[in-house]
C-alpha atoms as a PDB file:
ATOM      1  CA  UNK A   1     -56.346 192.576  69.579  1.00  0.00           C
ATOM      2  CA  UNK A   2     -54.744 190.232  71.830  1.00  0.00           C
ATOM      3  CA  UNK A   3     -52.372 187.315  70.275  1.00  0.00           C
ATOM      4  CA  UNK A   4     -53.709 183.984  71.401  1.00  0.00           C
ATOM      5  CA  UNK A   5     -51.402 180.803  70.879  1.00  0.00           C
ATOM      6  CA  UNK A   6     -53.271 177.392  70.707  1.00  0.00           C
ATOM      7  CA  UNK A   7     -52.948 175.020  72.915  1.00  0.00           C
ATOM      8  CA  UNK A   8     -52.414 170.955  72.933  1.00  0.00           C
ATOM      9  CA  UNK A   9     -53.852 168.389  75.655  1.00  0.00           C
ATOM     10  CA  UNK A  10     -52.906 164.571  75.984  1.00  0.00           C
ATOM     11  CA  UNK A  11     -54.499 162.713  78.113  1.00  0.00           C
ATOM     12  CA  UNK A  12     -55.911 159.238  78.186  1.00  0.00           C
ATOM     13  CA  UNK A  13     -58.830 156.926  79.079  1.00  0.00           C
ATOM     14  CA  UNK A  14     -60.318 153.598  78.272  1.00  0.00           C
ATOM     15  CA  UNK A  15     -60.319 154.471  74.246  1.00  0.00           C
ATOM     16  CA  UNK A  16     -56.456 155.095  74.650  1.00  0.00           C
ATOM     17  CA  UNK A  17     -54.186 158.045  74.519  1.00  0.00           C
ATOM     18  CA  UNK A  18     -56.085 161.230  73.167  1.00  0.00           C
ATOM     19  CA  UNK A  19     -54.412 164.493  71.598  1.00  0.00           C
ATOM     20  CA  UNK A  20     -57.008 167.814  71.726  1.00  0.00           C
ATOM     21  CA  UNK A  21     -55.750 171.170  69.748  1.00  0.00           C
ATOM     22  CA  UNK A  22     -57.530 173.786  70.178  1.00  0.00           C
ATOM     23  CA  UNK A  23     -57.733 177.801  70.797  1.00  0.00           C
ATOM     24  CA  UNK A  24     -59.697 179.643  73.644  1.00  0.00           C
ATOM     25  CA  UNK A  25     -62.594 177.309  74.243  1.00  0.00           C
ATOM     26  CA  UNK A  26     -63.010 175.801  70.312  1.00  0.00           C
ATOM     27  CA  UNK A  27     -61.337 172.025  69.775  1.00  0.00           C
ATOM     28  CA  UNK A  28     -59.903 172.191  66.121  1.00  0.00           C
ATOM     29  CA  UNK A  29     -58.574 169.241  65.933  1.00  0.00           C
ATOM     30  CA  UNK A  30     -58.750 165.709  68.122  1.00  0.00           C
ATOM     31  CA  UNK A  31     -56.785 162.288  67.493  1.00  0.00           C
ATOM     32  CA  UNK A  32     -57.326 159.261  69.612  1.00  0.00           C
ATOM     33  CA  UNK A  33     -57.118 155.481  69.811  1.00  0.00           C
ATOM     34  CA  UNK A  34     -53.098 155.466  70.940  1.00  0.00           C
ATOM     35  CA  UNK A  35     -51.361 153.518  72.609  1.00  0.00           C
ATOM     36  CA  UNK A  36     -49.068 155.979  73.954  1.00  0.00           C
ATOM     37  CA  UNK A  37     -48.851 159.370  74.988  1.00  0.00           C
ATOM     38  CA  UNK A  38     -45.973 159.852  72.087  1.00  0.00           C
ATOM     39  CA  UNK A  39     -48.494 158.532  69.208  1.00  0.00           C
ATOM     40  CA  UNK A  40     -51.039 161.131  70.509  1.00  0.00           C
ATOM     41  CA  UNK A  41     -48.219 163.959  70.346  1.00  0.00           C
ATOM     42  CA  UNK A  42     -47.005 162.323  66.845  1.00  0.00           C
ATOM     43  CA  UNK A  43     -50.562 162.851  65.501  1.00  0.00           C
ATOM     44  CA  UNK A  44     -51.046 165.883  66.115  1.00  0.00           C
ATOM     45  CA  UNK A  45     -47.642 166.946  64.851  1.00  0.00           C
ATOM     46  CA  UNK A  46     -47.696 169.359  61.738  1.00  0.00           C
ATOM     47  CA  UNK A  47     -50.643 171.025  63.092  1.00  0.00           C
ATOM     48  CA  UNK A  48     -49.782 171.501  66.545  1.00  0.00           C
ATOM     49  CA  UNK A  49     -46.325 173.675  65.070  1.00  0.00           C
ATOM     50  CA  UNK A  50     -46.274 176.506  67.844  1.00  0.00           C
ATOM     51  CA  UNK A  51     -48.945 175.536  70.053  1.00  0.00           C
ATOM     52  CA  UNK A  52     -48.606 175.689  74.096  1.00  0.00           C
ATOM     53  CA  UNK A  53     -48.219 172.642  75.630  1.00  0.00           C
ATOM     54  CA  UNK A  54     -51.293 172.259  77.908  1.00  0.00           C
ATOM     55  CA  UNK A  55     -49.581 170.696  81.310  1.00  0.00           C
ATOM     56  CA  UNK A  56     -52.787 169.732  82.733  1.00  0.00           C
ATOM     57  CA  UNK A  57     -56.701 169.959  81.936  1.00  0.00           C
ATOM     58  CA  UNK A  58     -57.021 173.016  84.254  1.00  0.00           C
ATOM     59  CA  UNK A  59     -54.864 175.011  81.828  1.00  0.00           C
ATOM     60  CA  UNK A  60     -58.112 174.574  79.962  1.00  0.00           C
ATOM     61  CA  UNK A  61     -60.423 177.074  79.312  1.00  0.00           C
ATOM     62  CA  UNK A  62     -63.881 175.706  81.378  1.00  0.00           C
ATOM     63  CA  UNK A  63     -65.928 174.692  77.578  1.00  0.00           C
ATOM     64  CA  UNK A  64     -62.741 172.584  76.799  1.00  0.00           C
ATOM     65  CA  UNK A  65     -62.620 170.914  80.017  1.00  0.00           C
ATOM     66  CA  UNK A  66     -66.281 170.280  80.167  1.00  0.00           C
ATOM     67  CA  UNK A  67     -65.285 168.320  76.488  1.00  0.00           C
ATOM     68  CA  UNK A  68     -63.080 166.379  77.841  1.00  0.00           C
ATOM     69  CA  UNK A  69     -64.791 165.227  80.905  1.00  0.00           C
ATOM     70  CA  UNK A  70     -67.919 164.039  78.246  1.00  0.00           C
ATOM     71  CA  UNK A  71     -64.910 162.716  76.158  1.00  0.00           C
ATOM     72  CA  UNK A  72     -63.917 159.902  79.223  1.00  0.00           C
ATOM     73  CA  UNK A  73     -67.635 159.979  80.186  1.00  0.00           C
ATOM     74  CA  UNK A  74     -68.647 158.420  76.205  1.00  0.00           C
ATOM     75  CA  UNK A  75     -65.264 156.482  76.491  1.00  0.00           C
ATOM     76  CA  UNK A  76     -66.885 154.299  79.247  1.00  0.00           C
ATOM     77  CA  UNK A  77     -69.852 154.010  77.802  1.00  0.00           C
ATOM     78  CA  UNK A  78     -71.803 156.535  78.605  1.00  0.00           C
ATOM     79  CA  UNK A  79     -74.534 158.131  76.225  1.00  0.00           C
ATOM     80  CA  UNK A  80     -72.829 161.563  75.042  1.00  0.00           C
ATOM     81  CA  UNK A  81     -74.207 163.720  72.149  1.00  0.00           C
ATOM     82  CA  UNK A  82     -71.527 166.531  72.008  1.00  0.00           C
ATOM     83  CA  UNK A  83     -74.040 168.644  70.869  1.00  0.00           C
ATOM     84  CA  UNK A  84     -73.064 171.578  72.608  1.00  0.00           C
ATOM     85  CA  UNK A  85     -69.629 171.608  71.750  1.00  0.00           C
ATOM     86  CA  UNK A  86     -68.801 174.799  69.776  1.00  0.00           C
ATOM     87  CA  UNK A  87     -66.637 173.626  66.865  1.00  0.00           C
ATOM     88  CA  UNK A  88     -65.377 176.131  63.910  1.00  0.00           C
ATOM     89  CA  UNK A  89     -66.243 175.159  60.184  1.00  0.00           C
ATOM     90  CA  UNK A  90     -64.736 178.173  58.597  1.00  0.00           C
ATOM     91  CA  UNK A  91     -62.086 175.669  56.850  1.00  0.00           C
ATOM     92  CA  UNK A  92     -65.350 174.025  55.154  1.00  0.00           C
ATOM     93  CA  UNK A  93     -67.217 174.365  51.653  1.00  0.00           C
ATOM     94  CA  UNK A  94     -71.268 174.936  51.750  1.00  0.00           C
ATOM     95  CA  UNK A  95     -71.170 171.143  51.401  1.00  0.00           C
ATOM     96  CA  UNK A  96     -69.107 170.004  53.633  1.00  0.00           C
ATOM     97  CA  UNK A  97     -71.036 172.420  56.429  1.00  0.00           C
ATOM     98  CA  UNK A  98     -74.339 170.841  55.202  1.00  0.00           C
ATOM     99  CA  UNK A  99     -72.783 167.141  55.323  1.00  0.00           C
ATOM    100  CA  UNK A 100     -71.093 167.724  58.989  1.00  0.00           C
ATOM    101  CA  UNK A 101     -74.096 169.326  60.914  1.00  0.00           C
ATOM    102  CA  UNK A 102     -76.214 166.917  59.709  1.00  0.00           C
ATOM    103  CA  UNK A 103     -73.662 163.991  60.925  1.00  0.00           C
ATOM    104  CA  UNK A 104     -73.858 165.760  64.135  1.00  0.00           C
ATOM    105  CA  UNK A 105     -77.490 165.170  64.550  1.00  0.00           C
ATOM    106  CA  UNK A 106     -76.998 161.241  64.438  1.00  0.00           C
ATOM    107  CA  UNK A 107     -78.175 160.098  67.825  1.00  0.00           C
ATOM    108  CA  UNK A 108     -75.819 157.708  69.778  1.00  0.00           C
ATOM    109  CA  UNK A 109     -76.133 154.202  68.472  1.00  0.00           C
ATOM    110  CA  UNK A 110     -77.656 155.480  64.753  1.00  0.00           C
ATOM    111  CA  UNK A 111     -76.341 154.774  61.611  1.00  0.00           C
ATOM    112  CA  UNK A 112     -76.443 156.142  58.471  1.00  0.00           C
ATOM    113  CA  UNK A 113     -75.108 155.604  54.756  1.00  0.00           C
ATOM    114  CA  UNK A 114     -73.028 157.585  52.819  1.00  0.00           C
ATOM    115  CA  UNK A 115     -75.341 157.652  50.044  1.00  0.00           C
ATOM    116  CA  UNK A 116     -78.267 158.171  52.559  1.00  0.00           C
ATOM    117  CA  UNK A 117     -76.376 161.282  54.184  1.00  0.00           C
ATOM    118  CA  UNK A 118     -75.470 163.013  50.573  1.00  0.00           C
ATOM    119  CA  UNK A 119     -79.249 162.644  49.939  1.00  0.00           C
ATOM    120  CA  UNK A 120     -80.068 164.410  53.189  1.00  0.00           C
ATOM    121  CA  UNK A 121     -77.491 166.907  52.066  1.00  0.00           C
ATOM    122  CA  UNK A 122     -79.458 167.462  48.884  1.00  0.00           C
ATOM    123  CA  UNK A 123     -77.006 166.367  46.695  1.00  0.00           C
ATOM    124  CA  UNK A 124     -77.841 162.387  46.077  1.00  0.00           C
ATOM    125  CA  UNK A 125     -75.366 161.426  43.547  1.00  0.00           C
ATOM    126  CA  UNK A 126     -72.357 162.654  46.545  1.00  0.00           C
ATOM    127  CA  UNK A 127     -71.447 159.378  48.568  1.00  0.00           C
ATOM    128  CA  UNK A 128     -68.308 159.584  47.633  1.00  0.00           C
ATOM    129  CA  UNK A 129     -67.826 163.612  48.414  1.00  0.00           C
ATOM    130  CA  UNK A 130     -69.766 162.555  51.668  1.00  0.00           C
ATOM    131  CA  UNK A 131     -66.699 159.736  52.216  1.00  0.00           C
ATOM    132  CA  UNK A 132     -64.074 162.716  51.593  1.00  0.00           C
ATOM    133  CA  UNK A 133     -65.855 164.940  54.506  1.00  0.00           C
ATOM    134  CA  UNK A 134     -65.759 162.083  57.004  1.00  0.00           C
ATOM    135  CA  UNK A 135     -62.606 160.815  55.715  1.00  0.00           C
ATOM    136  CA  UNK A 136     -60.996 164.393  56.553  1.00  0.00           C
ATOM    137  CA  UNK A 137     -62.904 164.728  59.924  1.00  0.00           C
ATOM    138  CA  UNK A 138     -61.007 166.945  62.271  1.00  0.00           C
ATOM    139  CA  UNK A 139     -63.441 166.312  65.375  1.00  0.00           C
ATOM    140  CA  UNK A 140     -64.578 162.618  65.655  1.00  0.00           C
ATOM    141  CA  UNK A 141     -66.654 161.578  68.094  1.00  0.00           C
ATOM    142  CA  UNK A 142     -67.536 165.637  67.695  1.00  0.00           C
ATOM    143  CA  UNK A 143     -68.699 164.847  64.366  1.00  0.00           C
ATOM    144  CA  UNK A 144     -69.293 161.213  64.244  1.00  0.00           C
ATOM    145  CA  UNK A 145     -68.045 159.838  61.555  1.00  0.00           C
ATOM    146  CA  UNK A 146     -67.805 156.929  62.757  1.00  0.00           C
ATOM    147  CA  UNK A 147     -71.798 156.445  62.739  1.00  0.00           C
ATOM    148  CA  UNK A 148     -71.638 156.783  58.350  1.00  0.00           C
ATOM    149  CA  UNK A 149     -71.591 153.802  56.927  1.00  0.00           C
ATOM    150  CA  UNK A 150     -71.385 152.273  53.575  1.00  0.00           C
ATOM    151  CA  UNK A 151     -73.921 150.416  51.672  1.00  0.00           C
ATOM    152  CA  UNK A 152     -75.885 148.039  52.691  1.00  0.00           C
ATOM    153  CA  UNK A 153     -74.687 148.666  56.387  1.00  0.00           C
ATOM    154  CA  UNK A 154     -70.747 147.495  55.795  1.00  0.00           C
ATOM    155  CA  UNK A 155     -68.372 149.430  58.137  1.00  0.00           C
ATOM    156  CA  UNK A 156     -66.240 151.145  55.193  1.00  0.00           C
ATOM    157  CA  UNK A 157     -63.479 153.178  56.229  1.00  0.00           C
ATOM    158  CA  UNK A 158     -62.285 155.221  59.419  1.00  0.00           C
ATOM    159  CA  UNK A 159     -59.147 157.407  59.965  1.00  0.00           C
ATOM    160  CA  UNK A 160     -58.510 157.569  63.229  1.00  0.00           C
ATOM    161  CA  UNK A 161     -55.897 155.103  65.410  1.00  0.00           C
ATOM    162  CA  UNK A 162     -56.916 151.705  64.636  1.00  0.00           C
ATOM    163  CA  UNK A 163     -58.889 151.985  61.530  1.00  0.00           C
ATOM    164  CA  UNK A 164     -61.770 150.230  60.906  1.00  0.00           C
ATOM    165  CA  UNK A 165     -61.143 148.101  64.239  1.00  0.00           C
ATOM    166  CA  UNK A 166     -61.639 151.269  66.207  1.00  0.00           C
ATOM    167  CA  UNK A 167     -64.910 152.177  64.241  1.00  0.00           C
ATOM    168  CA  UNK A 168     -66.375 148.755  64.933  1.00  0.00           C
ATOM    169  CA  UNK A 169     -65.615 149.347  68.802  1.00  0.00           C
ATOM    170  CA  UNK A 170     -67.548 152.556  68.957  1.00  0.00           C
ATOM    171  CA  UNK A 171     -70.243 151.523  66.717  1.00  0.00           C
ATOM    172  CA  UNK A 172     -70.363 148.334  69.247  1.00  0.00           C
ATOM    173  CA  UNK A 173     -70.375 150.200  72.256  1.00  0.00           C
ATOM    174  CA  UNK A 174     -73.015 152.591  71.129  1.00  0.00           C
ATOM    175  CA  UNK A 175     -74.837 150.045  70.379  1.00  0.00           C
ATOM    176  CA  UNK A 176     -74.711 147.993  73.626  1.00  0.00           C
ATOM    177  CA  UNK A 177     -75.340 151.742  75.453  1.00  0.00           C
ATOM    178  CA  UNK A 178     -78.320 152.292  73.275  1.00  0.00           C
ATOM    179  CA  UNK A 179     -80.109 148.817  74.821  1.00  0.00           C
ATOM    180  CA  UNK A 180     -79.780 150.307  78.110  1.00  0.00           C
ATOM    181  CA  UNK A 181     -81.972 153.407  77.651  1.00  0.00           C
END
């Protein structure tokens, strides 16, 4: 069996600096929203431990590239699904799989609740369990978390660079993308 060593990517576009580790042709774990290519690097550090530094994106196995071409595509606005991005939830619990392909099927520009989502998930009393999943969201935009809401439509939290700010701008543009379909 041959040894494969993961890989890193920074690169950046008009959501800032972004850092991609990943193995073969599966992302396992993305951090964006810097403001330099050092607070990409310093995200990713203490899982990145060994990888390869990927020089540039043709060092990139083709699926991985494709990802990060719809990756600057969404970050100007385009309409991107990610949908066919093969992603690994091996690290996940029954629930967590149930609450995370079920976030994936939110359509660009949808929202949903917490408490709505844990229903969905067949477990209605988990909003807070639902919080924990997105909270510890490897893969945003991937998975987005970012379209999970909390009651009564408030913003709640986001982990990624920027925080809640960063939530509202995606929610935002989605939104203004979603009026021109």
């Amino acid at each position: 069996m041959p040894v494969y060593c993961p890989q890193r990517y920074l690169f950046r576009c008009q959501l800032g600096w972004f850092g991609l580790l990943c193995s073969r042709s599966t992302p396992h774990r993305i951090t964006f929203g810097h403001r330099s290519r050092a607070e990409a690097l310093q995200a990713l550090t203490g899982f990145a431990e060994g990888a390869m530094r990927c020089p540039n994106e043709k060092g990139l196995a083709q699926p991985l590239r494709e990802l990060v071409g719809q990756i600057r595509s969404y970050a100007a606005g385009e309409v991107q699904d990610f949908q066919d991005v093969r992603i690994d939830l091996e690290h996940l619990n029954m629930f967590s799989r149930r609450v995370v392909q079920l976030c994936r099927e939110l359509r660009y520009g949808e929202t949903i609740e917490y408490g709505q989502l844990a229903r969905r998930a067949g477990s209605p009393a988990a909003a807070r369990a639902v919080g924990q999943v997105m909270a510890l969201n490897r893969l945003p935009l991937i998975i987005p978390c970012h379209r999970v809401v909390s009651a009564g439509g408030r913003i709640g939290g986001f982990s990624a660079a920027g925080g809640v700010a960063t939530k509202r701008r995606l929610l935002a543009m989605e939104v203004a993308g979603k009026s021109d379909l």
